[in-house]
N, C-alpha and C. Protein backbone atom coordinates (compact mmCIF):
# COMPACT_ATOMS: atom_id res chain seq x y z
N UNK A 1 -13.90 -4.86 4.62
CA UNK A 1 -12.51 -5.31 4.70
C UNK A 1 -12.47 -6.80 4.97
N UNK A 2 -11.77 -7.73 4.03
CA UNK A 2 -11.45 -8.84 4.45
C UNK A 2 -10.28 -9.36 5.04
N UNK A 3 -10.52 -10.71 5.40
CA UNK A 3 -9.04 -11.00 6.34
C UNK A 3 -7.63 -10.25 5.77
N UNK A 4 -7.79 -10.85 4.34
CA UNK A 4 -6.31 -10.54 3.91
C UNK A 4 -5.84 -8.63 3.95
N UNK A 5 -6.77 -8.32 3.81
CA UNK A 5 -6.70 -6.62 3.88
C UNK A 5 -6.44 -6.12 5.27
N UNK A 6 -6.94 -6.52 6.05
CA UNK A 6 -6.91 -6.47 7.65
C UNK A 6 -5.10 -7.18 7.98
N UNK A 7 -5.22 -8.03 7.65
CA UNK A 7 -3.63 -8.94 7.71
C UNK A 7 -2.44 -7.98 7.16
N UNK A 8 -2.59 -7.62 5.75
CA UNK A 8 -1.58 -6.78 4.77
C UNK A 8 -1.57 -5.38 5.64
N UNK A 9 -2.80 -4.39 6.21
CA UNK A 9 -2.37 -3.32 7.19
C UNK A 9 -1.92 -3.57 8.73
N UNK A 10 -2.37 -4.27 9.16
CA UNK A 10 -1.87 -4.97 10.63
C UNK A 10 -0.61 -5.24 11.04
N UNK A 11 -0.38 -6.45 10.30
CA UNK A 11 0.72 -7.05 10.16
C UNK A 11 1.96 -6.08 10.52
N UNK A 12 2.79 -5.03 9.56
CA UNK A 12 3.27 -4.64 9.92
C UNK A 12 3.14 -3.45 10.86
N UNK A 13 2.47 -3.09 11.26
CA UNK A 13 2.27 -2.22 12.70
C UNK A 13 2.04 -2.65 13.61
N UNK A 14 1.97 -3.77 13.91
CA UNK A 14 2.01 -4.95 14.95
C UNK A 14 3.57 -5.13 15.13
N UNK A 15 4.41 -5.44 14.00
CA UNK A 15 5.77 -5.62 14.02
C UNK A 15 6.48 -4.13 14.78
N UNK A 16 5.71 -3.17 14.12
CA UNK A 16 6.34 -1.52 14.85
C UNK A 16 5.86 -1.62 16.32
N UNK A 17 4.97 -1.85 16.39
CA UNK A 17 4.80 -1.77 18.16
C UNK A 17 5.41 -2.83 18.81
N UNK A 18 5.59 -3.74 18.65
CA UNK A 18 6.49 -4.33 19.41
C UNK A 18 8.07 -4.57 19.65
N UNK A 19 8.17 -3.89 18.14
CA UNK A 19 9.75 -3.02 18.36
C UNK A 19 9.89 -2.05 18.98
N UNK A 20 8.84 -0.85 19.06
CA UNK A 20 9.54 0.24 19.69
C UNK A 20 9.22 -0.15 21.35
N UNK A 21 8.06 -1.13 21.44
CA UNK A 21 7.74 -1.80 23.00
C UNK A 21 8.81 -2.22 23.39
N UNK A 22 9.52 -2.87 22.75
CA UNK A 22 10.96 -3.48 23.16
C UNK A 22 11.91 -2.66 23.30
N UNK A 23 12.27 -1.48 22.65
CA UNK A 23 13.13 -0.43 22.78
C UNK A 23 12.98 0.18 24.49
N UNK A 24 11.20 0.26 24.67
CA UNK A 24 10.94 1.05 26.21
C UNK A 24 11.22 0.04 27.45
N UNK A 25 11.15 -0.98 26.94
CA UNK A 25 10.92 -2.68 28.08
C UNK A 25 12.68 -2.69 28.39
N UNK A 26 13.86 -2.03 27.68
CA UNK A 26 14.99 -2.42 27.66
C UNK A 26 15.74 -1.40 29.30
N UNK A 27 16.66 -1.91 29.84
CA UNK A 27 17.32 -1.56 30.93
C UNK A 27 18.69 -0.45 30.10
N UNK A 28 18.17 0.15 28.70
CA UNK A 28 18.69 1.10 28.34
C UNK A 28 18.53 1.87 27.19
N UNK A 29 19.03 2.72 27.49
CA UNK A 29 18.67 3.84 26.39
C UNK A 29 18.94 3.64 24.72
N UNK A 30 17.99 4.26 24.40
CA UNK A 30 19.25 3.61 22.81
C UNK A 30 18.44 5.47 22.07
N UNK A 31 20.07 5.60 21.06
CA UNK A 31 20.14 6.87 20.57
C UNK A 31 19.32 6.00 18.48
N UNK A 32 18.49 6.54 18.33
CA UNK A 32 18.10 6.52 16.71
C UNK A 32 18.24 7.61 15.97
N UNK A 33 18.69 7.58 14.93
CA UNK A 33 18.94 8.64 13.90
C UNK A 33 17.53 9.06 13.53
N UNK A 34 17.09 9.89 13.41
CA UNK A 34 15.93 10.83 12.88
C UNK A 34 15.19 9.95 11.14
N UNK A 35 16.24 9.37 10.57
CA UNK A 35 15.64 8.89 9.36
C UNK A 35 15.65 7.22 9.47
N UNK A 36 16.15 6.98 10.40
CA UNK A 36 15.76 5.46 10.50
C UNK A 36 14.60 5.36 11.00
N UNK A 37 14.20 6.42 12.76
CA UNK A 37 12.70 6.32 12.70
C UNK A 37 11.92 6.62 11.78
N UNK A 38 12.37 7.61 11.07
CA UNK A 38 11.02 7.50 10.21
C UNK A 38 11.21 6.50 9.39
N UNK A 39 12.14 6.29 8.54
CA UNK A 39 11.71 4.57 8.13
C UNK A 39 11.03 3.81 8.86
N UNK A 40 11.26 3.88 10.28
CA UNK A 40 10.78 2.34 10.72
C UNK A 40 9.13 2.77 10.48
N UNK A 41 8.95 3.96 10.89
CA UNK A 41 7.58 4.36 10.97
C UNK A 41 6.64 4.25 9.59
N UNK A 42 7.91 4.85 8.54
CA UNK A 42 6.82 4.26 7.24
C UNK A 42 6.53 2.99 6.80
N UNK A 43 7.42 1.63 7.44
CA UNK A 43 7.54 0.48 7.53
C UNK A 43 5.91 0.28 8.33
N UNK A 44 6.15 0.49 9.49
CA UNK A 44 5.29 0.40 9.99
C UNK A 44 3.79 0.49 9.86
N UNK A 45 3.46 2.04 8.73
CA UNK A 45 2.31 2.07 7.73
C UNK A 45 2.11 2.03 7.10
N UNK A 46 2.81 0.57 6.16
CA UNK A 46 3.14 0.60 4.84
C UNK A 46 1.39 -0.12 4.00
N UNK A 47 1.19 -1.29 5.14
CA UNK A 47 0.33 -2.17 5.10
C UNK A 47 -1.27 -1.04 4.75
N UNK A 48 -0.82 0.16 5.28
CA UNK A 48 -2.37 1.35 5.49
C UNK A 48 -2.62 1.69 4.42
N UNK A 49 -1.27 2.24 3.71
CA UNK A 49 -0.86 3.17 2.58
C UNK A 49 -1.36 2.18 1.62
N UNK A 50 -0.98 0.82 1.39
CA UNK A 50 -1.59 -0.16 0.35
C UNK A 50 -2.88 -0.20 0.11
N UNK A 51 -3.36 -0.62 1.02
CA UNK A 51 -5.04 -0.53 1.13
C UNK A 51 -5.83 0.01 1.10
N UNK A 52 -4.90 1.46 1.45
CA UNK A 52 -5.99 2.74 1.37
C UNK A 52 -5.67 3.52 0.33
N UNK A 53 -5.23 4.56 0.06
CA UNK A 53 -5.18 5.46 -0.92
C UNK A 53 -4.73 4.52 -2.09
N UNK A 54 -2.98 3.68 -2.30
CA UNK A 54 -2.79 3.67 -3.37
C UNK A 54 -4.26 2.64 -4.22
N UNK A 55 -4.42 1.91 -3.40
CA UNK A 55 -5.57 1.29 -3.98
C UNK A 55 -7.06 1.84 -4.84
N UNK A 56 -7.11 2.62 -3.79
CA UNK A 56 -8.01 3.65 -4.19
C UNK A 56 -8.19 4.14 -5.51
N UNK A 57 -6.48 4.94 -5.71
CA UNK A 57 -6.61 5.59 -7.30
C UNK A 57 -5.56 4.67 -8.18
N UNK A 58 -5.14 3.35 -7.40
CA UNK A 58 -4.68 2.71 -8.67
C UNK A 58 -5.48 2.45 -9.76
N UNK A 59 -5.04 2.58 -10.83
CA UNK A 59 -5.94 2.36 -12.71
C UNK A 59 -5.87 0.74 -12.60
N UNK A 60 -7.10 0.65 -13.32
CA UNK A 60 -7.29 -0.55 -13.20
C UNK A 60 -6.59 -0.87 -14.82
N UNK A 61 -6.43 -0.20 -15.75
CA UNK A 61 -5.45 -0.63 -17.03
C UNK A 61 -4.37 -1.44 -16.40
N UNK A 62 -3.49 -0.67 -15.01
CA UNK A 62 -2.25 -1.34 -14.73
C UNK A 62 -2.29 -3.00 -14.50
N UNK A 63 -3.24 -3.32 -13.45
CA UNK A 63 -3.61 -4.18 -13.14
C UNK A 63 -3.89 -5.44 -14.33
N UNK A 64 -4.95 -5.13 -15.68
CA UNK A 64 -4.43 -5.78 -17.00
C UNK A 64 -3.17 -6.25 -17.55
N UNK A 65 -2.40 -4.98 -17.49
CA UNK A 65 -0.97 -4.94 -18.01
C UNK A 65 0.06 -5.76 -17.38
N UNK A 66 -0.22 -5.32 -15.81
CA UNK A 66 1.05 -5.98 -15.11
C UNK A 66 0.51 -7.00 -14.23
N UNK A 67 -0.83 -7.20 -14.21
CA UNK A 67 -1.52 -8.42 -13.26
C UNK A 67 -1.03 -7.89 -11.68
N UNK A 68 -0.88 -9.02 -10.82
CA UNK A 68 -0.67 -8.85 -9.56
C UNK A 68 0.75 -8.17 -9.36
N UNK A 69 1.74 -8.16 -10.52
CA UNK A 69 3.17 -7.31 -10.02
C UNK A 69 2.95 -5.95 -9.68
N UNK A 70 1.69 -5.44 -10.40
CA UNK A 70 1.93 -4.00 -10.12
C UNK A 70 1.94 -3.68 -8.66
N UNK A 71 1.64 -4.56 -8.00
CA UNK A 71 1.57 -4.36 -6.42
C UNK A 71 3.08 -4.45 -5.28
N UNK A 72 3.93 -4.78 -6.49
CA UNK A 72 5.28 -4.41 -6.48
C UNK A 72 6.06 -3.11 -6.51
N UNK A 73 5.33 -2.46 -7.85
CA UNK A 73 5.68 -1.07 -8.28
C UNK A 73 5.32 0.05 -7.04
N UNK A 74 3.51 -0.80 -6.58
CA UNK A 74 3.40 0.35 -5.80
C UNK A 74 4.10 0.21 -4.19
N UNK A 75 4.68 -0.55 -3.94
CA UNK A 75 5.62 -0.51 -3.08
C UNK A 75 6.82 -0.02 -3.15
N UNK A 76 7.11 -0.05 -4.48
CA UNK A 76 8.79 0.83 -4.85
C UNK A 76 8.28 2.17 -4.79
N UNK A 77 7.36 2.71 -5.13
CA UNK A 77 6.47 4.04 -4.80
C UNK A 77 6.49 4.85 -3.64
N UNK A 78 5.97 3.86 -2.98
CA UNK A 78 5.69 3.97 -1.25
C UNK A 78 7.26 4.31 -0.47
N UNK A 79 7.77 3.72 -1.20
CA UNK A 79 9.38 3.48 -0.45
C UNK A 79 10.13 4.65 -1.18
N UNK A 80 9.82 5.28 -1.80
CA UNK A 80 10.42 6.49 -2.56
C UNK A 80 9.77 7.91 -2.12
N UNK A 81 8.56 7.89 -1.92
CA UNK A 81 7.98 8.84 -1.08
C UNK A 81 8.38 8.80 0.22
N UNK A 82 8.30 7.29 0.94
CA UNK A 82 8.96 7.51 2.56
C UNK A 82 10.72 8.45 2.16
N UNK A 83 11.15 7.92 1.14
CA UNK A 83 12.41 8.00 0.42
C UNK A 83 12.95 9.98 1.27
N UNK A 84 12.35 10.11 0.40
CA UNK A 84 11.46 11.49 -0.21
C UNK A 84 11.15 12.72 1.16
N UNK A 85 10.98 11.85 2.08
CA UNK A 85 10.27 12.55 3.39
C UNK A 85 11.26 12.76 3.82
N UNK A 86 12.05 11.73 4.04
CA UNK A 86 13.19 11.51 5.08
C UNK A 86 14.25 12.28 4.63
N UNK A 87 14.74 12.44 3.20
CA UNK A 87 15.81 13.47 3.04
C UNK A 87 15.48 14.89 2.83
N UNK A 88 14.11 15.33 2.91
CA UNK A 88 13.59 16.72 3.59
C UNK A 88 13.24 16.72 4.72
N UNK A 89 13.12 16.38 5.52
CA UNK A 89 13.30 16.50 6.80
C UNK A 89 14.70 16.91 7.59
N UNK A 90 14.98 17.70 8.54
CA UNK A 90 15.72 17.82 9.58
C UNK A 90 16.07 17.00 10.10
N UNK A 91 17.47 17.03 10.19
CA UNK A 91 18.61 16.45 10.84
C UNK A 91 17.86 16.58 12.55
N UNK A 92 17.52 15.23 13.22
CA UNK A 92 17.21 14.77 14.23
C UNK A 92 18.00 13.47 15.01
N UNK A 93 18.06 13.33 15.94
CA UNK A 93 18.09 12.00 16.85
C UNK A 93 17.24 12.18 17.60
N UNK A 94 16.74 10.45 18.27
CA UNK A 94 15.68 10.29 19.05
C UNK A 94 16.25 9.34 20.30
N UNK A 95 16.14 9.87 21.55
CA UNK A 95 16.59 9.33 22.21
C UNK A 95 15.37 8.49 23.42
N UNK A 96 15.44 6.99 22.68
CA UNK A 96 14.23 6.29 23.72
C UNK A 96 14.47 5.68 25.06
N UNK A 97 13.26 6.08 25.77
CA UNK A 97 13.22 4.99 27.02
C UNK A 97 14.17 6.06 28.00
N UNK A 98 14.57 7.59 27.93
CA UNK A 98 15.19 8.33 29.07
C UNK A 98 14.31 9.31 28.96
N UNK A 99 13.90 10.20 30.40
CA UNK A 99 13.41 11.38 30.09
C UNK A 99 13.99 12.73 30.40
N UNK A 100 14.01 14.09 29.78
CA UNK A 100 14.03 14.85 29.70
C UNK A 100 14.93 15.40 31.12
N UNK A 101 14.50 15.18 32.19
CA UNK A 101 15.32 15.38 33.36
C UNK A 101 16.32 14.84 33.45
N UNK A 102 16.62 13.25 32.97
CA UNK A 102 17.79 12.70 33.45
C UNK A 102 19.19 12.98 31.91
N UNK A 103 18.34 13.15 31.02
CA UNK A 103 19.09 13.19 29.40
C UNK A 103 19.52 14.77 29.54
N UNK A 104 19.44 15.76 30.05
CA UNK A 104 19.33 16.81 29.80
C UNK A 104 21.09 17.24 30.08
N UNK A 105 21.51 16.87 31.54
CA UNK A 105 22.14 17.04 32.02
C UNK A 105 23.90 16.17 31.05
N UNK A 106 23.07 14.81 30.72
CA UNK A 106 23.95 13.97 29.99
C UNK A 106 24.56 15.06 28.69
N UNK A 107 23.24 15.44 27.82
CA UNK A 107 23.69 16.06 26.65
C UNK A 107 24.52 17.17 26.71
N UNK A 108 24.44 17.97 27.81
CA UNK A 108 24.84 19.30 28.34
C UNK A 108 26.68 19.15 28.22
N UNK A 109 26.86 17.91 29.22
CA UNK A 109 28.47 17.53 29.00
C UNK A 109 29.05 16.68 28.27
N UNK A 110 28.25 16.03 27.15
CA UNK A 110 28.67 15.36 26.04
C UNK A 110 29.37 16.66 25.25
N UNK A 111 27.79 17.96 24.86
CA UNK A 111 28.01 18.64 24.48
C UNK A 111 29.52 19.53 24.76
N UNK A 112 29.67 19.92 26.29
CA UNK A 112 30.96 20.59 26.17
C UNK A 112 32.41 19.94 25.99
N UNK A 113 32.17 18.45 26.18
CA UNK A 113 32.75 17.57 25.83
C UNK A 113 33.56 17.61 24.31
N UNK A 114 32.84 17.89 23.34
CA UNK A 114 32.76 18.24 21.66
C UNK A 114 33.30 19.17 21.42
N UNK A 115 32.51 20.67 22.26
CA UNK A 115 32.72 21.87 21.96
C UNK A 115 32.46 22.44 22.77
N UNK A 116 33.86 22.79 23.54
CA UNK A 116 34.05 23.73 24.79
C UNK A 116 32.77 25.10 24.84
N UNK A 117 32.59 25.64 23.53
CA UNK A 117 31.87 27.05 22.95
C UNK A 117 29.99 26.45 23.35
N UNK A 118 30.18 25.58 23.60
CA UNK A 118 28.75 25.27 23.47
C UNK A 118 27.60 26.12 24.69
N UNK A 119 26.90 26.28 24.26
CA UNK A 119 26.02 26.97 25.18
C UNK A 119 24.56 27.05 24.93
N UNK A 120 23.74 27.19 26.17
CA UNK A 120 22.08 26.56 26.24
C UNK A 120 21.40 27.92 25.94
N UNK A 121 20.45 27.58 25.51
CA UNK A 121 19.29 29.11 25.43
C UNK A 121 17.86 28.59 25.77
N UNK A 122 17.55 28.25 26.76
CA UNK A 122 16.50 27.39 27.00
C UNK A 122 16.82 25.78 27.04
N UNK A 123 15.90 25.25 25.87
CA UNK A 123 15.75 24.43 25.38
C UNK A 123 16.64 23.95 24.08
N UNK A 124 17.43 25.00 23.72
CA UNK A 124 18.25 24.93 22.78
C UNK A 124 19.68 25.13 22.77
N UNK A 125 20.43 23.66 22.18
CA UNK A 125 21.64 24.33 22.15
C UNK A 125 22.40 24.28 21.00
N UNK A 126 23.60 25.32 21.26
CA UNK A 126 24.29 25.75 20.19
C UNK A 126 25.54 25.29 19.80
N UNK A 127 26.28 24.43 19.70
CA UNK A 127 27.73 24.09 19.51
C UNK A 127 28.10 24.25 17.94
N UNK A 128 28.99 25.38 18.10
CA UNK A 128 29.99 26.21 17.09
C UNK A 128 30.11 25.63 16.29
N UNK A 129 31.31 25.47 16.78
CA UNK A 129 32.61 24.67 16.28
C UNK A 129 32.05 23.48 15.88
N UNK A 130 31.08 22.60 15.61
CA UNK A 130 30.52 21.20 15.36
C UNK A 130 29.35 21.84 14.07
N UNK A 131 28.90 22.68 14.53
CA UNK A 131 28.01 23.51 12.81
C UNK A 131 26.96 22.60 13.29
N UNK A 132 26.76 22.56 14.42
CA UNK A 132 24.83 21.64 14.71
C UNK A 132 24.39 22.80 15.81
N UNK A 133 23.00 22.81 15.39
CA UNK A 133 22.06 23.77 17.10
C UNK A 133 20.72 22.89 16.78
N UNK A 134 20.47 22.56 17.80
CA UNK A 134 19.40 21.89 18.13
C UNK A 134 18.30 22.19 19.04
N UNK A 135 16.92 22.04 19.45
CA UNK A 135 16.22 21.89 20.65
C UNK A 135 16.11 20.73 21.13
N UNK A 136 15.39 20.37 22.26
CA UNK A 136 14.73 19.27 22.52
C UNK A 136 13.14 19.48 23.02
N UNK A 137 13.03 18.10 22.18
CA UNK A 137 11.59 17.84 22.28
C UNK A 137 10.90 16.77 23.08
N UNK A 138 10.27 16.63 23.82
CA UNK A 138 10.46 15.51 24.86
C UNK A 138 8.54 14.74 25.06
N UNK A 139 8.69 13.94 25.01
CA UNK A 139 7.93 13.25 24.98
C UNK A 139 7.37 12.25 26.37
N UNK A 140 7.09 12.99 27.66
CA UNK A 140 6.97 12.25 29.03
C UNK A 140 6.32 11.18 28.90
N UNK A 141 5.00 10.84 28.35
CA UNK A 141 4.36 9.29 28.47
C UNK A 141 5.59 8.18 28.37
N UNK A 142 6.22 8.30 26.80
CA UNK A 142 6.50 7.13 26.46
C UNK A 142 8.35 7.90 27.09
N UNK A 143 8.58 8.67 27.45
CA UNK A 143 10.12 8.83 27.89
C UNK A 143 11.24 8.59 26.60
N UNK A 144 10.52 9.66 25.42
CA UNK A 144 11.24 9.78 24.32
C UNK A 144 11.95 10.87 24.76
N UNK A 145 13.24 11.49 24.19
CA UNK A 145 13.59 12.97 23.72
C UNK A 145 14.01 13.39 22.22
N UNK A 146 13.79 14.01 21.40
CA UNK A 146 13.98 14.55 20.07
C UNK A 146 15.09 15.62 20.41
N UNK A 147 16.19 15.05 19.76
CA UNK A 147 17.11 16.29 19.43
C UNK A 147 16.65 16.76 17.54
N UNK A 148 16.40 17.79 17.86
CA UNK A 148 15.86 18.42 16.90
C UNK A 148 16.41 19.91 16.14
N UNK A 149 16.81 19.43 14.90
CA UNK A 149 17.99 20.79 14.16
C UNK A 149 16.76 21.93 13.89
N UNK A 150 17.82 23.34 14.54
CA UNK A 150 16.98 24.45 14.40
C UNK A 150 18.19 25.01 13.63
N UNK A 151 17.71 26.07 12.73
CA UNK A 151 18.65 26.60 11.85
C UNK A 151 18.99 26.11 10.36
N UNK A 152 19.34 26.58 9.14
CA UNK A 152 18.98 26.40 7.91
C UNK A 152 20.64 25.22 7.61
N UNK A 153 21.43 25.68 8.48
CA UNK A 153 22.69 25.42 8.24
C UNK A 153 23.19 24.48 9.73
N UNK A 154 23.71 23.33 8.91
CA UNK A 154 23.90 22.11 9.88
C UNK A 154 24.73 21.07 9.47
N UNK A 155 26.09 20.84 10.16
CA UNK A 155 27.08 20.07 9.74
C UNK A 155 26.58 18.61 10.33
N UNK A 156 26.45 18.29 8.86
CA UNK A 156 25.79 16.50 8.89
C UNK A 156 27.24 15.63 9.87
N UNK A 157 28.12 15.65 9.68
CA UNK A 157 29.82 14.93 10.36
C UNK A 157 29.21 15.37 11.71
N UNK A 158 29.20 16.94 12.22
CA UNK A 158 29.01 17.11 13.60
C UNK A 158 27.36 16.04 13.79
N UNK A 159 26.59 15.79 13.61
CA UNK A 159 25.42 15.16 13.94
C UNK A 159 25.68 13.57 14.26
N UNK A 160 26.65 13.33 12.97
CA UNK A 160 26.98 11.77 13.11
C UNK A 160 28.19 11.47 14.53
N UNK A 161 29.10 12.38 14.70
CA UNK A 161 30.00 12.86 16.22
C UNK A 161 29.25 12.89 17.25
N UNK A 162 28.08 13.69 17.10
CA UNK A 162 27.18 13.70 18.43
C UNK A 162 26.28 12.30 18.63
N UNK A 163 25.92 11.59 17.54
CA UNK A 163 25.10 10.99 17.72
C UNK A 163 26.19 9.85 18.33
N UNK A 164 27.70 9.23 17.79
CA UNK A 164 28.45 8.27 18.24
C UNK A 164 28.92 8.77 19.72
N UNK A 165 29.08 10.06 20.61
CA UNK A 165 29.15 10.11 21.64
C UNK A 165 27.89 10.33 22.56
N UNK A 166 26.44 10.34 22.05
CA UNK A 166 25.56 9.85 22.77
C UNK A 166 25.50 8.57 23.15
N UNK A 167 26.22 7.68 22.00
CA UNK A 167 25.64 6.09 22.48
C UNK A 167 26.78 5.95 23.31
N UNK A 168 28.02 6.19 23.35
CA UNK A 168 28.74 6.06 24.14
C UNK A 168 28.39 6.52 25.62
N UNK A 169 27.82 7.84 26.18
CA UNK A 169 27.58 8.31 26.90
C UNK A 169 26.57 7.37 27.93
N UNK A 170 25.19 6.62 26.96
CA UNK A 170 24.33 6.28 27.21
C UNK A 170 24.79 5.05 27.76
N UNK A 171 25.64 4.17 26.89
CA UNK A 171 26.07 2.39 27.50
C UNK A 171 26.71 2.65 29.04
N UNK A 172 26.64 3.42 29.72
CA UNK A 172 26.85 3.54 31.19
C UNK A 172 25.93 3.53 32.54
N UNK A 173 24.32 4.15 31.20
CA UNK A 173 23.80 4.64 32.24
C UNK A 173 22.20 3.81 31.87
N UNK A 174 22.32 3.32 33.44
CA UNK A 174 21.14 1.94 33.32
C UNK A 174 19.98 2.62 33.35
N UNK A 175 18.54 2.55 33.13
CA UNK A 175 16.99 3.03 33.15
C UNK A 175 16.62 2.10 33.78
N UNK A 176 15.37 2.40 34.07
CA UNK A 176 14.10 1.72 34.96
C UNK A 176 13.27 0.96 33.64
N UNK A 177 12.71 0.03 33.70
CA UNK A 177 11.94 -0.64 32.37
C UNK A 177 10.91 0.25 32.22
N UNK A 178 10.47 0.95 31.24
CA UNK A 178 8.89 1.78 31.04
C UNK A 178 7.65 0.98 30.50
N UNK A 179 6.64 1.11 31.80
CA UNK A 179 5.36 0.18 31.55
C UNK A 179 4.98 0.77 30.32
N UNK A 180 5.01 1.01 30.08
CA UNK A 180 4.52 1.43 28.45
C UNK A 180 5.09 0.30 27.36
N UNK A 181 6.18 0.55 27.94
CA UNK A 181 7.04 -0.74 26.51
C UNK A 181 6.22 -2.13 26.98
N UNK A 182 6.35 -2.47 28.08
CA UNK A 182 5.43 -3.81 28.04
C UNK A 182 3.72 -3.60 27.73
N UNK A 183 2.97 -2.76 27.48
CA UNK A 183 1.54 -1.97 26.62
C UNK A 183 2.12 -2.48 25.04
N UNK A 184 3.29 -1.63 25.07
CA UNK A 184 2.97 -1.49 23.30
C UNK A 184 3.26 -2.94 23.07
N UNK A 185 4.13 -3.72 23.97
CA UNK A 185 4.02 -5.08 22.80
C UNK A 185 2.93 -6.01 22.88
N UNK A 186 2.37 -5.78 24.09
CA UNK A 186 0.80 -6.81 24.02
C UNK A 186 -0.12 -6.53 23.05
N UNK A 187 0.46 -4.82 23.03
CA UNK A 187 -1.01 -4.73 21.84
C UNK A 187 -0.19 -5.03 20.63
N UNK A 188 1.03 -5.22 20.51
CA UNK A 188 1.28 -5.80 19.25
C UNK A 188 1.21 -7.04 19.01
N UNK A 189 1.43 -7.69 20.15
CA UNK A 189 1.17 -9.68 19.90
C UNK A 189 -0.16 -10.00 19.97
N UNK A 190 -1.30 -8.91 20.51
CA UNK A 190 -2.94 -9.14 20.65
C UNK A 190 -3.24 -8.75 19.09
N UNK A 191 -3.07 -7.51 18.30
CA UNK A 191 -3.09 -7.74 17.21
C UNK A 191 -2.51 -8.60 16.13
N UNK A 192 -1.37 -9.15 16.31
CA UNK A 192 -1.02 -9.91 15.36
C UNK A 192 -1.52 -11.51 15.68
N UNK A 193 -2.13 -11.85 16.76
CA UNK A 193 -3.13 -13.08 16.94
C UNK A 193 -4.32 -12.52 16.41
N UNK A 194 -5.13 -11.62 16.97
CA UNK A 194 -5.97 -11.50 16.42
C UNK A 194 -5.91 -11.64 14.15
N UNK A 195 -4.68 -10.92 14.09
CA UNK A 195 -4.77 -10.70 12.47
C UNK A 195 -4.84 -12.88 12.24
N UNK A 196 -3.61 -13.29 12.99
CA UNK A 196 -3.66 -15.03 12.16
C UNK A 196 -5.07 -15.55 12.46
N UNK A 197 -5.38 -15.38 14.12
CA UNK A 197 -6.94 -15.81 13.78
C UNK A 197 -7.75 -15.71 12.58
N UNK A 198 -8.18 -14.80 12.30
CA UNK A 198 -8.90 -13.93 11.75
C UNK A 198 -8.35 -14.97 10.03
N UNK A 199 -7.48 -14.80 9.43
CA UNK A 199 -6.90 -15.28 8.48
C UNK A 199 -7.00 -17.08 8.85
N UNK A 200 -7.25 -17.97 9.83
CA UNK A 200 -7.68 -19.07 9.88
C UNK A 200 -8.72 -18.91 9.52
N UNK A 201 -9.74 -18.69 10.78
CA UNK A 201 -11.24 -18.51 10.41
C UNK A 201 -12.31 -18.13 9.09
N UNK A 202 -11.73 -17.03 8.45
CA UNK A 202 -11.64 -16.89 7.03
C UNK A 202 -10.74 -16.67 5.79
N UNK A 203 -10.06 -18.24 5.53
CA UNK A 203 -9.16 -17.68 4.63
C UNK A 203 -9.66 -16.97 3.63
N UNK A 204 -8.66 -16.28 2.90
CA UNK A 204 -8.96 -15.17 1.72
C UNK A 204 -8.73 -16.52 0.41
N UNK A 205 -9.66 -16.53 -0.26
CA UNK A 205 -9.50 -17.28 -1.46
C UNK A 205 -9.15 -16.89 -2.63
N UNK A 206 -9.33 -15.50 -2.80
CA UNK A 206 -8.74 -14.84 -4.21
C UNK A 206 -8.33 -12.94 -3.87
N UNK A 207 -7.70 -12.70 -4.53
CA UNK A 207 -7.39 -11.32 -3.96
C UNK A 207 -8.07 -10.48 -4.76
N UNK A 208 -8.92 -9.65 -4.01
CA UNK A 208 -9.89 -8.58 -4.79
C UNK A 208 -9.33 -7.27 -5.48
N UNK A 209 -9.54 -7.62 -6.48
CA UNK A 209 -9.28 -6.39 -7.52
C UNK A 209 -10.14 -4.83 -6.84
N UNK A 210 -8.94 -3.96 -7.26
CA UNK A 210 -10.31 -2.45 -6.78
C UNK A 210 -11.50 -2.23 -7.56
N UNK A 211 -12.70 -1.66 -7.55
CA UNK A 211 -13.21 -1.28 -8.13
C UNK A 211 -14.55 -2.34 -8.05
């Protein structure tokens, strides 16, 4: 692997860790829609996906044909498969930087808040009248929670309702900073020095064809 290959996967996962580091470092909660993380996340391994597989079985005919653009195409690719993931996937929100004990109680009276009918079964709840049931999934290190759709049938309006009276709920209620968020961004500013070093010390002089 040379600089520039090391730089093109780095680069942006350096940018993801120190965004979501910043999300945990913040004195509050913040509610994400289920398909923006995963965007951010395929953002985040976009630089892997280049270097590794599509490279791998890209044809080298294309490369003739379209010279260095095809490295365009295979990014419109990449972004159609993340595309692709995200609208099969389950209706989720992710709620960062609170944990499980203190969010639990919040969602409980947002929830009856919405829909008087609402009611817990564990880990799961059910609100009617809104056409959403969810679990939660909780994540203690980093003090994530996943609201997570259980059931085949799920009113997208009720998800976007719940998700605008979570953030409302949340701009009240202050957090503690999570040492973790200040972790993930060092290792994102230690990798992304390391990547410009690395790209001083040996610039890349021509970009290597596969094969």
């Amino acid at each position: 692997m040379n600089s520039l290959d090391f730089a093109v996967a780095c680069v942006p996962l350096a940018a993801y860790l120190i965004m979501i580091g910043g999300l945990h470092f913040r004195r509050r909660a913040m509610v994400v829609p289920g398909s923006r993380d995963l965007a951010a996340l395929g953002l985040g391994l976009a630089g892997f996906a280049v270097i590794g597989p599509f490279r791998l079985f890209l044809p080298l005919s294309s490369l003739y044909v379209w010279g260095q653009y095809v490295w365009l195409l295979v990014l419109v690719l990449y972004q159609l498969i993340v595309t692709l993931v995200i609208l099969y996937s389950r209706p989720r929100l992710v709620i960062y930087n609170m944990g499980l004990e203190r969010l639990r109680p919040l969602i409980g009276e947002t929830a009856v808040r919405m829909d008087p009918q609402a009611r817990w079964a564990g880990d799961n709840l059910v609100m009617p009248s809104q056409g959403i049931q969810f679990h939660l999934e909780a994540s203690s290190g980093l003090r994530n929670v996943s609201l997570v759709a259980t059931g085949l049938t799920q009113s997208l309006p009720g998800w976007q309702r719940l998700e605008h009276q979570l953030k409302t709920a949340l701009k009240k209620v202050a957090v503690r900073r999570n040492f973790w968020g200040a972790v993930l961004i060092m290792a994102g500013l230690a990798l992304l020095c390391f990547t410009v070093a690395w790209l001083i010390w040996e610039p890349p002089l021509a970009v290597e064809l596969p094969g």
